[in-house]
N, C-alpha and C. Protein backbone atom coordinates (compact mmCIF):
# COMPACT_ATOMS: atom_id res chain seq x y z
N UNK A 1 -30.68 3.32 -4.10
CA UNK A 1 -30.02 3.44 -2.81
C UNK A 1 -28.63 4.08 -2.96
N UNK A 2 -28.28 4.82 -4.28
CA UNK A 2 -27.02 5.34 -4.00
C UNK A 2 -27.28 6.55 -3.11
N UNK A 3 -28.42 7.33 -2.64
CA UNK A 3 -28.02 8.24 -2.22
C UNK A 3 -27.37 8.01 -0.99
N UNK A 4 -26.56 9.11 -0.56
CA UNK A 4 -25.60 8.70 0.91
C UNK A 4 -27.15 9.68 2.02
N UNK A 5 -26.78 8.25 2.92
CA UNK A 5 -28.10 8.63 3.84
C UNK A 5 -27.59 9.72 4.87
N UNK A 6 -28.58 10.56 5.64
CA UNK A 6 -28.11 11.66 6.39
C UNK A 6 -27.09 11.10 7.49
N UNK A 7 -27.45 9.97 8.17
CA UNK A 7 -27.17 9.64 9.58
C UNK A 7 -25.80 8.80 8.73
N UNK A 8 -25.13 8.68 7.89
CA UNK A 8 -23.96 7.78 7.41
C UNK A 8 -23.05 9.46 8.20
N UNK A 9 -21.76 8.27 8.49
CA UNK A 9 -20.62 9.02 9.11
C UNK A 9 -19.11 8.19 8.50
N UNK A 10 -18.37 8.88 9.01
CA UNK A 10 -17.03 8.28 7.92
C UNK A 10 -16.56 7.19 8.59
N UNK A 11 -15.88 6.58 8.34
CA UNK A 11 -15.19 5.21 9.06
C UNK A 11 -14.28 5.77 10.37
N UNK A 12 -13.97 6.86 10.72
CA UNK A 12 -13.50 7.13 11.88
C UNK A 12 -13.97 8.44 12.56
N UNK A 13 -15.10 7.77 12.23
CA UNK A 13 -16.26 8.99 13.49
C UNK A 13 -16.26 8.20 14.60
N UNK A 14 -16.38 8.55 15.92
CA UNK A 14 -16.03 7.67 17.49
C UNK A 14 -17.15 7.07 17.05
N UNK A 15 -16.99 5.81 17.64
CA UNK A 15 -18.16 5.26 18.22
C UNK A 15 -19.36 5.26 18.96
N UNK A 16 -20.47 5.25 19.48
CA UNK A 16 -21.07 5.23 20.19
C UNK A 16 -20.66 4.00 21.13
N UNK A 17 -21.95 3.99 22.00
CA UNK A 17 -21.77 2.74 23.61
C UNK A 17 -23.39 1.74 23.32
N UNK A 18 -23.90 2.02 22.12
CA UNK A 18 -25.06 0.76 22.19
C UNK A 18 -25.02 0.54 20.72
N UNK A 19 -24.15 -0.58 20.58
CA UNK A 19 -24.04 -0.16 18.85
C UNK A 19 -24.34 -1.72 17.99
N UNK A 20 -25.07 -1.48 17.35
CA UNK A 20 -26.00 -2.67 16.28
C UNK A 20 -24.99 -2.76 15.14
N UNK A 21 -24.65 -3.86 14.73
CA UNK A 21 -23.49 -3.95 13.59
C UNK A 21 -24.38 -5.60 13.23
N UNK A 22 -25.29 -5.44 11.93
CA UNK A 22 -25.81 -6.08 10.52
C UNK A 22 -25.27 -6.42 9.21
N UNK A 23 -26.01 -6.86 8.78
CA UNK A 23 -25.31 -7.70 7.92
C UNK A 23 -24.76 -9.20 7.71
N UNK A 24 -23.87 -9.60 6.62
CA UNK A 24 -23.48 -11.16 6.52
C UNK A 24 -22.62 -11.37 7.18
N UNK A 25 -21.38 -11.32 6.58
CA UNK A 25 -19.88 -11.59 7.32
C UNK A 25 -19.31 -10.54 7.84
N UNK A 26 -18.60 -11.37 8.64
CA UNK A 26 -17.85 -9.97 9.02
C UNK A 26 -18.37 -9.24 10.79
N UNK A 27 -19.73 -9.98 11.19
CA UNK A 27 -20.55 -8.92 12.05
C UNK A 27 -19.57 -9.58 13.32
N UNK A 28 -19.57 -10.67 13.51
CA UNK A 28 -19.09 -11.18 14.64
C UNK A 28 -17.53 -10.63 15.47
N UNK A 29 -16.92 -10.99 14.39
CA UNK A 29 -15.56 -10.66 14.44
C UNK A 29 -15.46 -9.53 15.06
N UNK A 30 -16.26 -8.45 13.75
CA UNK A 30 -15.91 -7.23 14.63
C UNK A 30 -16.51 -6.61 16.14
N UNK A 31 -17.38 -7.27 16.38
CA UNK A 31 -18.45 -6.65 17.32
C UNK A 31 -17.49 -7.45 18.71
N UNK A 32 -16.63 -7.94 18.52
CA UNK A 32 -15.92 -8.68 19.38
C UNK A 32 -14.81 -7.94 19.61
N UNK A 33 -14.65 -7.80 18.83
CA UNK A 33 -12.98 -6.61 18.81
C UNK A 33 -13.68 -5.43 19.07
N UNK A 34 -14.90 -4.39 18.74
CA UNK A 34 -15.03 -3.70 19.52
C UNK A 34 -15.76 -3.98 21.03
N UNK A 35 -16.34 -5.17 21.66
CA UNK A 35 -16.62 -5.08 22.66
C UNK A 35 -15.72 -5.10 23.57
N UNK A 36 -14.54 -5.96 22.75
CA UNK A 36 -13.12 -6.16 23.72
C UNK A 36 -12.49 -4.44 24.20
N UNK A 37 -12.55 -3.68 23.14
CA UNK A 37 -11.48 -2.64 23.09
C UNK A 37 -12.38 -1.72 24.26
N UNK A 38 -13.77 -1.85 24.08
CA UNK A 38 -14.36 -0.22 24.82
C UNK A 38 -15.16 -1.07 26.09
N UNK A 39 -14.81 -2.25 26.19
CA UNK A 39 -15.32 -2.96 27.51
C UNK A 39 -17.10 -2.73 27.43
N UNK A 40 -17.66 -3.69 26.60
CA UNK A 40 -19.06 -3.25 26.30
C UNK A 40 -19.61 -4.58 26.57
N UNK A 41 -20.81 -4.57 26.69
CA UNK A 41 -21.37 -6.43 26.90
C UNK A 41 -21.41 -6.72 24.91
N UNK A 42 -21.05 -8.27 24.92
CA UNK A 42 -21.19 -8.83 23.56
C UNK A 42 -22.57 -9.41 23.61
N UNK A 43 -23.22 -9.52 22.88
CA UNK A 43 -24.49 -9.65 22.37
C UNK A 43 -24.57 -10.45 21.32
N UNK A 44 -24.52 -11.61 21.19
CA UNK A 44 -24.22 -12.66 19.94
C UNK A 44 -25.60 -13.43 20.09
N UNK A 45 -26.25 -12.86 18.86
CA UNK A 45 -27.68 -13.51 19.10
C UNK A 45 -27.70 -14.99 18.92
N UNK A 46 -26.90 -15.41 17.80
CA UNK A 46 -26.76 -16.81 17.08
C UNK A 46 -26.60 -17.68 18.36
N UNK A 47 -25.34 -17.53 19.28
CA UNK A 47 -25.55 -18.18 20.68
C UNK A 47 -26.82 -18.25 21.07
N UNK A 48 -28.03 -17.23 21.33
CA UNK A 48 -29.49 -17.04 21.67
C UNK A 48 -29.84 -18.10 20.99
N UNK A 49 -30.28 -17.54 19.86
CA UNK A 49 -31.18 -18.09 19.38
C UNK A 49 -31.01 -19.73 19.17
N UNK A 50 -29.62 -19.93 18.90
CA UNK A 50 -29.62 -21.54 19.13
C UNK A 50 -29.22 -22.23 20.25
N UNK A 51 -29.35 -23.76 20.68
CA UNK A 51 -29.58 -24.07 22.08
C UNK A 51 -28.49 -25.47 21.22
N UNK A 52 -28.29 -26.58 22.37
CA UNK A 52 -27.64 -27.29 21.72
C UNK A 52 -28.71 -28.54 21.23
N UNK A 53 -27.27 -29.21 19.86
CA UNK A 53 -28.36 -30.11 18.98
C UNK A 53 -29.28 -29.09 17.93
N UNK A 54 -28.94 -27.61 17.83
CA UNK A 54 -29.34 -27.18 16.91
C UNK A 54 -30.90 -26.62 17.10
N UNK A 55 -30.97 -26.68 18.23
CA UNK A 55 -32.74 -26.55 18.75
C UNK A 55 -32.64 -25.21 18.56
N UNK A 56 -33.84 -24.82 18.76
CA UNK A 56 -34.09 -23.07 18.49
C UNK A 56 -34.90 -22.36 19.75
N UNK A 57 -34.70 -21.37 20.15
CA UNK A 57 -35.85 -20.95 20.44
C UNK A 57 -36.24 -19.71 20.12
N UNK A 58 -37.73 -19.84 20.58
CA UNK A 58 -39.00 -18.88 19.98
C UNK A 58 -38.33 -17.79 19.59
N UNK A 59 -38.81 -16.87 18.85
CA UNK A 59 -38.51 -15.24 18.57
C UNK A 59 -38.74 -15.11 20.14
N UNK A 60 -40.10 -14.51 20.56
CA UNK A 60 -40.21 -14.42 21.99
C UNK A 60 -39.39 -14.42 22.93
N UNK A 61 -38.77 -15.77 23.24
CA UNK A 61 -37.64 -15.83 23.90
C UNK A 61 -35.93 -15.14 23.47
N UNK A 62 -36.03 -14.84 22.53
CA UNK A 62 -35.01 -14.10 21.70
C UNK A 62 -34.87 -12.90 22.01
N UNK A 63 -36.21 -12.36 21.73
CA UNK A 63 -36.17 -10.92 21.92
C UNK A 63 -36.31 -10.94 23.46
N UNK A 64 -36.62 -11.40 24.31
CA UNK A 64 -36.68 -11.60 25.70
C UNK A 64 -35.31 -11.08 26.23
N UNK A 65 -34.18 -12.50 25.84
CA UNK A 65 -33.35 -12.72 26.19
C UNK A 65 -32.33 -11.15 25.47
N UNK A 66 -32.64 -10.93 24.68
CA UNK A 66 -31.93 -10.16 24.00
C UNK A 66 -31.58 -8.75 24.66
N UNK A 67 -32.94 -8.20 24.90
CA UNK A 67 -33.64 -6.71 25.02
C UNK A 67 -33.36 -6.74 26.92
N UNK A 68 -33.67 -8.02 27.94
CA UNK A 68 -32.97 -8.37 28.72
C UNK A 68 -31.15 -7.74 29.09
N UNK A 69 -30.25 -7.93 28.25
CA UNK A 69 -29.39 -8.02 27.99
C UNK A 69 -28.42 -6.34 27.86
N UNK A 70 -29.24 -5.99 26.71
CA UNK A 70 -29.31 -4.40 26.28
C UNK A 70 -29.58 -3.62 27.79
N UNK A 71 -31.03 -3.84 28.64
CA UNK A 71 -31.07 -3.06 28.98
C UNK A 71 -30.39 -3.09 30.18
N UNK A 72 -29.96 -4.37 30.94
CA UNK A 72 -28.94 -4.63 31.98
C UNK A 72 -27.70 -3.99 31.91
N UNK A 73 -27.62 -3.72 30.41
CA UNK A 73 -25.52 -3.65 30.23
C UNK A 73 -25.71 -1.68 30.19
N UNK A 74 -25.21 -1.27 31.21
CA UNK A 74 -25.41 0.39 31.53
C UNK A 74 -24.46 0.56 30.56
N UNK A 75 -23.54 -0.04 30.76
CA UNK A 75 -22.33 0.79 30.25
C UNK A 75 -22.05 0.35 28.42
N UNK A 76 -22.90 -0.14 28.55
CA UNK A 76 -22.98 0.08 26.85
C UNK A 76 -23.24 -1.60 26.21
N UNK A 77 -23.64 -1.69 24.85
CA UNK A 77 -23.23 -3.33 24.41
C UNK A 77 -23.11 -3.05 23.06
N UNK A 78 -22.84 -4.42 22.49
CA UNK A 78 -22.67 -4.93 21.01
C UNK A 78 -23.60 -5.62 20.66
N UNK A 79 -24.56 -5.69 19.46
CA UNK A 79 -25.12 -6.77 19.16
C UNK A 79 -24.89 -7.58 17.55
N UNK A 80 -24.79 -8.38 17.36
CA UNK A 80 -24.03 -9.03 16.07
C UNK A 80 -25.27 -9.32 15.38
N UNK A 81 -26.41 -9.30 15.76
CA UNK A 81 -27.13 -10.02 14.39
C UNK A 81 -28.42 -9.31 14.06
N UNK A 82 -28.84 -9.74 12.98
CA UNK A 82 -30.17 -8.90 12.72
C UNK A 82 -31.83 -9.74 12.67
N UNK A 83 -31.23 -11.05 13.64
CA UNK A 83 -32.61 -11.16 13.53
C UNK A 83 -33.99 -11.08 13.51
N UNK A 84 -34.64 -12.14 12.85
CA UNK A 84 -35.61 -11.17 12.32
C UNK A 84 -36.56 -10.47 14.07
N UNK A 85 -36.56 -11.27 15.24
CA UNK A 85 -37.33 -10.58 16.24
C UNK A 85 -37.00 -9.59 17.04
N UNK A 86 -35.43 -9.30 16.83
CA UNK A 86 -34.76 -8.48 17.79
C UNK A 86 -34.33 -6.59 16.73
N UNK A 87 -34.65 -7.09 16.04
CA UNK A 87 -34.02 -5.77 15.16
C UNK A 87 -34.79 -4.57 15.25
N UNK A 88 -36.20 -4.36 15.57
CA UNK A 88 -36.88 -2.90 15.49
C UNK A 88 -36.03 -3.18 16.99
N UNK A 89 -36.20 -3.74 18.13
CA UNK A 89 -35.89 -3.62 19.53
C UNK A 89 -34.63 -3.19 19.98
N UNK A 90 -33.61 -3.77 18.85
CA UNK A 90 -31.42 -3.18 18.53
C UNK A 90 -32.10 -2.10 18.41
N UNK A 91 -32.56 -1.51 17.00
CA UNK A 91 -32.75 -0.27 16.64
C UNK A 91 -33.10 1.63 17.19
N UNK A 92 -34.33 0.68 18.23
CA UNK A 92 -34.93 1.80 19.01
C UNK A 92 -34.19 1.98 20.36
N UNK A 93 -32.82 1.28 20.61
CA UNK A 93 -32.00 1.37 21.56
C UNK A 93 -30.67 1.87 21.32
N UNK A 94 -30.25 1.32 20.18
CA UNK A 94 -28.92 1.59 19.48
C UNK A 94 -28.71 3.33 19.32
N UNK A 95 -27.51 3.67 19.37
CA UNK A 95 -27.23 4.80 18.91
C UNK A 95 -25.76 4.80 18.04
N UNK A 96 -25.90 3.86 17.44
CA UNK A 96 -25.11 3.38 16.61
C UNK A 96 -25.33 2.00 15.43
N UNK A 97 -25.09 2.49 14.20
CA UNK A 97 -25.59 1.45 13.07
C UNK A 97 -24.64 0.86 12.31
N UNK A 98 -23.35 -0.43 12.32
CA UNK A 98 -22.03 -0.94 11.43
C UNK A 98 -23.12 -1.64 10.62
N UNK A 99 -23.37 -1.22 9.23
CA UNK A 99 -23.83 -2.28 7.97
C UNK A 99 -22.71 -3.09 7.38
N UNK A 100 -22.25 -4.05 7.50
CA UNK A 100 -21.36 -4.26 6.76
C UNK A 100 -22.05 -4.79 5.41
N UNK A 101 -22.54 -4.57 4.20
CA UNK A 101 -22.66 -5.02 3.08
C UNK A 101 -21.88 -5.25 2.11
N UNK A 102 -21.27 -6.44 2.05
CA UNK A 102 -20.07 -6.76 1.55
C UNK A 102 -20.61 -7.54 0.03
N UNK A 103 -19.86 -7.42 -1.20
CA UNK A 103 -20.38 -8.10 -2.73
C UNK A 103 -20.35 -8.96 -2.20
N UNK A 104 -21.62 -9.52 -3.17
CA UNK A 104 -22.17 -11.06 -2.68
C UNK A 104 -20.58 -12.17 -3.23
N UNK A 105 -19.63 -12.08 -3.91
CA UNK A 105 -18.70 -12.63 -4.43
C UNK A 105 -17.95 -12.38 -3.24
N UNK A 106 -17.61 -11.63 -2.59
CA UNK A 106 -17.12 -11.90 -1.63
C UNK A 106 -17.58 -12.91 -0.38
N UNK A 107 -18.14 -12.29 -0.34
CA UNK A 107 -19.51 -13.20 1.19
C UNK A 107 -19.31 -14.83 0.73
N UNK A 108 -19.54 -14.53 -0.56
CA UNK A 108 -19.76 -16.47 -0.93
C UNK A 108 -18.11 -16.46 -0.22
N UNK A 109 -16.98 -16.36 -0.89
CA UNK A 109 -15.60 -16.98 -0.46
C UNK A 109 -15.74 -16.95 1.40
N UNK A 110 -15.61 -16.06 2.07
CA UNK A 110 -15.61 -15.45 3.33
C UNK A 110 -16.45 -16.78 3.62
N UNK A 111 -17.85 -17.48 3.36
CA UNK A 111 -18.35 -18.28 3.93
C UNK A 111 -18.07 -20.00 3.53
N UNK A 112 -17.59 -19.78 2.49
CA UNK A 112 -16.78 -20.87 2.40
C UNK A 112 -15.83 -21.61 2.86
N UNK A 113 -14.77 -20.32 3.32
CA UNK A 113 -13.59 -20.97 3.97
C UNK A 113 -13.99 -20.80 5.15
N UNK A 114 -14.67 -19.74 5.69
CA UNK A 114 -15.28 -20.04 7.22
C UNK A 114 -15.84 -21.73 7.48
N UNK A 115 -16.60 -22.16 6.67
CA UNK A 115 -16.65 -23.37 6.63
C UNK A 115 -16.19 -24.84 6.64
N UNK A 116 -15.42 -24.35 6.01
CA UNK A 116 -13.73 -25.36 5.72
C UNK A 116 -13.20 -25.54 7.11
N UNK A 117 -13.30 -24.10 7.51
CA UNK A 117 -12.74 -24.30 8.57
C UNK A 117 -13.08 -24.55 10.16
N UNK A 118 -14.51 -24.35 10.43
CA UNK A 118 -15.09 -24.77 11.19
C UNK A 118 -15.62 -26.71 11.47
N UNK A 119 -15.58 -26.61 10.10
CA UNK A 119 -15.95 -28.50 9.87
C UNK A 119 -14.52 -29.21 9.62
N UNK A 120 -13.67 -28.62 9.85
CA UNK A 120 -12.15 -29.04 9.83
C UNK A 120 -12.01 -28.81 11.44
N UNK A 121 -11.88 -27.45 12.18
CA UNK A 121 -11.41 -27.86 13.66
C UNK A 121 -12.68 -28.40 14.55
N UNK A 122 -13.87 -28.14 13.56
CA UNK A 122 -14.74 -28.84 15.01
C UNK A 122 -15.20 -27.10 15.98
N UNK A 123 -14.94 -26.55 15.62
CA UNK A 123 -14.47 -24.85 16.36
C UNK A 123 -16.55 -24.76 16.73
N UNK A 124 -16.76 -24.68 18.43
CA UNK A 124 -18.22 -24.58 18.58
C UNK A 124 -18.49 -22.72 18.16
N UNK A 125 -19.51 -23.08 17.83
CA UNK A 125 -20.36 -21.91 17.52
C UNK A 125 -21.86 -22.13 17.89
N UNK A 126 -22.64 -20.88 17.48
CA UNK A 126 -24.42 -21.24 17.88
C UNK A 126 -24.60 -21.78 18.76
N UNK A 127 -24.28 -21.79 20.05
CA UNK A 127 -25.37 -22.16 21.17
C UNK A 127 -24.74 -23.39 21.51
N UNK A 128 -23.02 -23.46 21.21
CA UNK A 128 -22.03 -24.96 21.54
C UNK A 128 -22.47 -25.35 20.64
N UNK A 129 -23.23 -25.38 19.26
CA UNK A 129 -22.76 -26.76 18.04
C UNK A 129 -21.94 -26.54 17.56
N UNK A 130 -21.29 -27.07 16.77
CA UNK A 130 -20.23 -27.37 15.65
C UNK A 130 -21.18 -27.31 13.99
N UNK A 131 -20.06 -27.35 13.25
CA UNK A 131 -20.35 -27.37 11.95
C UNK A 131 -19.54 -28.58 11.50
N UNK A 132 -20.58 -28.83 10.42
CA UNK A 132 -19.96 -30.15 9.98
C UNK A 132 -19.84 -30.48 8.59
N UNK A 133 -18.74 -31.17 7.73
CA UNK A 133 -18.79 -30.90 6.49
C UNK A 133 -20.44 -31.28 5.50
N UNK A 134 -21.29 -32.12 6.37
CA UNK A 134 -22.49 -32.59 5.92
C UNK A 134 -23.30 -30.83 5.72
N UNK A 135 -23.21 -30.56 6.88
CA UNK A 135 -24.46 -29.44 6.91
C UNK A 135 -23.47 -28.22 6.41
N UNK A 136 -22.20 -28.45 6.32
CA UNK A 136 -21.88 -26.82 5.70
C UNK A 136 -21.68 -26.83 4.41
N UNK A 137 -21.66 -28.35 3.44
CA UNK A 137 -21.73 -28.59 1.96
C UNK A 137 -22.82 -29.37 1.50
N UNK A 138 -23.82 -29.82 2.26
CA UNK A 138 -24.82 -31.04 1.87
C UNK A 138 -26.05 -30.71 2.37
N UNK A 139 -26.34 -29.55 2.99
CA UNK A 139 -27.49 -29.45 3.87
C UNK A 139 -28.62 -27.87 3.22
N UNK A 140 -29.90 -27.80 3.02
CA UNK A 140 -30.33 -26.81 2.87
C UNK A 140 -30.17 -25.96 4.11
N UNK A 141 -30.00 -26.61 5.46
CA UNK A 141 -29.86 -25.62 6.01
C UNK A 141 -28.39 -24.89 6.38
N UNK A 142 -27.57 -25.27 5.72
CA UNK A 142 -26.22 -24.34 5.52
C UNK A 142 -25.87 -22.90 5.72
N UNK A 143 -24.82 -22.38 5.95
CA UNK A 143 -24.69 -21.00 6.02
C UNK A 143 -24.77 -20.59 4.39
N UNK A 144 -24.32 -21.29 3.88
CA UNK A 144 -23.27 -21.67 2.29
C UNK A 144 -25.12 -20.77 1.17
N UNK A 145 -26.38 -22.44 1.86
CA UNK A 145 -27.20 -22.23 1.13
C UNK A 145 -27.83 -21.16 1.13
N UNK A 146 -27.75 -20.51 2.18
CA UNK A 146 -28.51 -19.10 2.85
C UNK A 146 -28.05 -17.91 2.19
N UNK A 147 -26.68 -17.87 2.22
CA UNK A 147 -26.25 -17.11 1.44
C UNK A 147 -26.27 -16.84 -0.50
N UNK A 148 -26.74 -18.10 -1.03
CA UNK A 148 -27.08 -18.49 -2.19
C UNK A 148 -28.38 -17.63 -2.52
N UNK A 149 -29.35 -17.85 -1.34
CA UNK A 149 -30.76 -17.70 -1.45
C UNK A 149 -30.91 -16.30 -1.09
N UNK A 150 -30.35 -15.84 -0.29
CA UNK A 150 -30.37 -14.20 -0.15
C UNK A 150 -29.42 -13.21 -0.65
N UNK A 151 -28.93 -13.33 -1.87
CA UNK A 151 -27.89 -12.85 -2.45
C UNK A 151 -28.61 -11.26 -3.23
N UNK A 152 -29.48 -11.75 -3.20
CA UNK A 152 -30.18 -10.31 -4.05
C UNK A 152 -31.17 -9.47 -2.86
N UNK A 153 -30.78 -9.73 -1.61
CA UNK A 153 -31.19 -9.17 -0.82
C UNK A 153 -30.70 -7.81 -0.39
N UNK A 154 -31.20 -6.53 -0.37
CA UNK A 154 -30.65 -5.28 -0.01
C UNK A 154 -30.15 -4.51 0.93
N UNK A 155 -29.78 -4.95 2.14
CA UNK A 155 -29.78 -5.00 3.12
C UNK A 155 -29.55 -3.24 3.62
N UNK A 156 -29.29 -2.18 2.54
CA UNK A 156 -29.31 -1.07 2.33
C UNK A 156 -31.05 -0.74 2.88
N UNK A 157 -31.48 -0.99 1.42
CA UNK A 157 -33.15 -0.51 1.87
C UNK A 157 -33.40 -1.23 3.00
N UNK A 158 -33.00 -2.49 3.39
CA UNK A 158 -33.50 -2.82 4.43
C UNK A 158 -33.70 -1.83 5.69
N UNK A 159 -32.51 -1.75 6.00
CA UNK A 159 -32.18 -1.26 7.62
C UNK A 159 -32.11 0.37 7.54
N UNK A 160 -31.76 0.87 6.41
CA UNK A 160 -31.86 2.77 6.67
C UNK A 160 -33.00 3.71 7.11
N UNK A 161 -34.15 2.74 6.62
CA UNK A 161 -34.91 3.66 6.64
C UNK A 161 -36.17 3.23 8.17
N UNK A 162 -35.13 2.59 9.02
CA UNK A 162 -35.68 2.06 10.50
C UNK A 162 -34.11 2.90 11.44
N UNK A 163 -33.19 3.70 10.42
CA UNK A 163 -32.40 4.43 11.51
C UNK A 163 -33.10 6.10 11.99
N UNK A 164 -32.70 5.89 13.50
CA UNK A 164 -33.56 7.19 13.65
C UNK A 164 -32.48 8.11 13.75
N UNK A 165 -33.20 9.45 14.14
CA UNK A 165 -32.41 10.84 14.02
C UNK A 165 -31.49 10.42 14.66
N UNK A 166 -29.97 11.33 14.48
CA UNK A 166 -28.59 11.45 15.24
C UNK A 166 -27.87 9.84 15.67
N UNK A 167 -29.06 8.96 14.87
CA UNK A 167 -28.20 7.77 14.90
C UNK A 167 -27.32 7.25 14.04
N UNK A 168 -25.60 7.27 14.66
CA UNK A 168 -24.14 7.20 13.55
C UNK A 168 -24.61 5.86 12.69
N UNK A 169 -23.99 6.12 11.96
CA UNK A 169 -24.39 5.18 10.86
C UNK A 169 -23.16 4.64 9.69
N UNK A 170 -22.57 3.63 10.03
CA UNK A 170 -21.31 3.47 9.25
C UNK A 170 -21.76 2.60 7.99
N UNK A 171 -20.94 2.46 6.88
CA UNK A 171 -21.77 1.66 6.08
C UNK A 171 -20.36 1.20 5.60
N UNK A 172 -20.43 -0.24 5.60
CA UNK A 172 -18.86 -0.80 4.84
C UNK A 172 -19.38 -1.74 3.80
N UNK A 173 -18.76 -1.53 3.04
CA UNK A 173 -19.26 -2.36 1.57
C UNK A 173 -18.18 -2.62 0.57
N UNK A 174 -16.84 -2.66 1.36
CA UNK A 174 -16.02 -3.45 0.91
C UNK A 174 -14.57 -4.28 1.67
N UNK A 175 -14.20 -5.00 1.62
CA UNK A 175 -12.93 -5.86 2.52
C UNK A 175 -11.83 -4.70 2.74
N UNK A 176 -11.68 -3.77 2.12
CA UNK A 176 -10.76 -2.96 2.02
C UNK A 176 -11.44 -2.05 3.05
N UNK A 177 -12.42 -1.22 3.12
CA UNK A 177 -13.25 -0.48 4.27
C UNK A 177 -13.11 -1.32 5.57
N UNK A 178 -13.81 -2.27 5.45
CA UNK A 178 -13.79 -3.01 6.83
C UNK A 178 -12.45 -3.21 6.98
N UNK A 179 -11.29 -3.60 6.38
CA UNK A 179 -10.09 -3.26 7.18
C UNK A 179 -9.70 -2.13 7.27
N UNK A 180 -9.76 -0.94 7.19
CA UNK A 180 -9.99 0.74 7.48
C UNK A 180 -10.20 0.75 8.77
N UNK A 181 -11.79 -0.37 8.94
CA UNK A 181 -12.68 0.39 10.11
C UNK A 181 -11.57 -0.36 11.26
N UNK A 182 -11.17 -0.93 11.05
CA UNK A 182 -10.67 -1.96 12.56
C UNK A 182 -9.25 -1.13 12.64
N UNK A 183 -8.29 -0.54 11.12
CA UNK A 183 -7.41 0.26 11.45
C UNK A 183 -7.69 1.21 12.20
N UNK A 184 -8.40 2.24 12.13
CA UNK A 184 -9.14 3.38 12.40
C UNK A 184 -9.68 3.81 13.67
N UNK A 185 -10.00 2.58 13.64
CA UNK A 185 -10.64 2.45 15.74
C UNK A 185 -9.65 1.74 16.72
N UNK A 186 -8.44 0.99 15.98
CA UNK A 186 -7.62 0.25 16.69
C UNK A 186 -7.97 -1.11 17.27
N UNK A 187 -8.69 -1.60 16.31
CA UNK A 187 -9.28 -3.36 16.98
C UNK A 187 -8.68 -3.96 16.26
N UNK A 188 -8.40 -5.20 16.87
CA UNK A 188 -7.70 -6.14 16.92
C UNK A 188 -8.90 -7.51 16.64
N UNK A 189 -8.42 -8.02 15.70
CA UNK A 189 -9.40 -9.36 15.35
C UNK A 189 -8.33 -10.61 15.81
N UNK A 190 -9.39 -11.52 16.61
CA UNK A 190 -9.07 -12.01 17.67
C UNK A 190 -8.95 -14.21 16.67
């Protein structure tokens, strides 16, 4: 995967107005700071997909709710995640691709103290739950463990070869880039 793919563009090529931003850390933040800056709908699947008490619902309803969402917002949206039911559906809409693939040594710290600090203020996330020091240090289902278990995951081969023609394609793959990209476009992390 070193080759540089056709549709990759530099960290301050404009943006597009329907733009898919994948990956671990990092997706939220920014997809927030750009929905804030270019007035776009936010698209935070993790809210979707989780309900409160941690309940889930269906892919079905995911991609429902999701693709719903996309095609309501004219004037453009953000979507933060890559789950697994909504991603050919981001894709074949998007005209815009943020990978953030960040070293797994990083990601581990980044989700650590995200942790710390969510099970320290109580701060809701997913669909109004909270995080708690049980499930963000004691639980298989952790952000912590997930990231353990998908560390050798490629997220390169994953997603390039589902980008279509003339679709921008940014690729950040390091803390130093991703603060570039937010210099570069003028966002503000909130």
């Amino acid at each position: 995967m070193d080759a540089i793919h056709p549709n990759r563009v530099a960290l301050d090529h404009p943006l597009g107005r329907r733009i898919a931003i994948f990956g671990r850390a990092g997706k939220t933040s920014l997809a927030k700071a750009i929905a804030n800056k270019h007035d776009l709908e936010f698209i935070e699947v993790d809210w979707i997909h989780f309900m409160p008490d941690w309940q889930e619902r269906s892919d079905d309803e995911i991609l429902e709710i999701v693709t719903g969402k996309m095609d309501g917002s004219e004037a453009g949206w953000v979507v933060d995640h890559q789950w697994r039911s909504v991603v050919s559906a981001v894709l074949e809409r998007a005209d815009t691709l943020i990978l953030i693939n960040l070293p797994w040594r990083t990601l581990f710290w980044m989700y650590v103290k995200r942790s710390i600090r969510r099970s320290w203020t109580g701060e809701l996330m997913a669909g109004g739950n909270k995080e708690t020091w049980r499930l963000s240090f004691a639980s298989r289902d952790s952000h912590l463990w997930h990231v353990i278990k998908t560390r050798k995951n490629n997220y390169r081969a994953r997603f390039e070869p589902e980008l279509s023609e003339g679709m921008a394609y940014y690729l950040i793959e390091s803390l130093s880039e991703l603060n570039r990209f937010y210099e570069v476009h003028q966002l503000t992390r909130r």
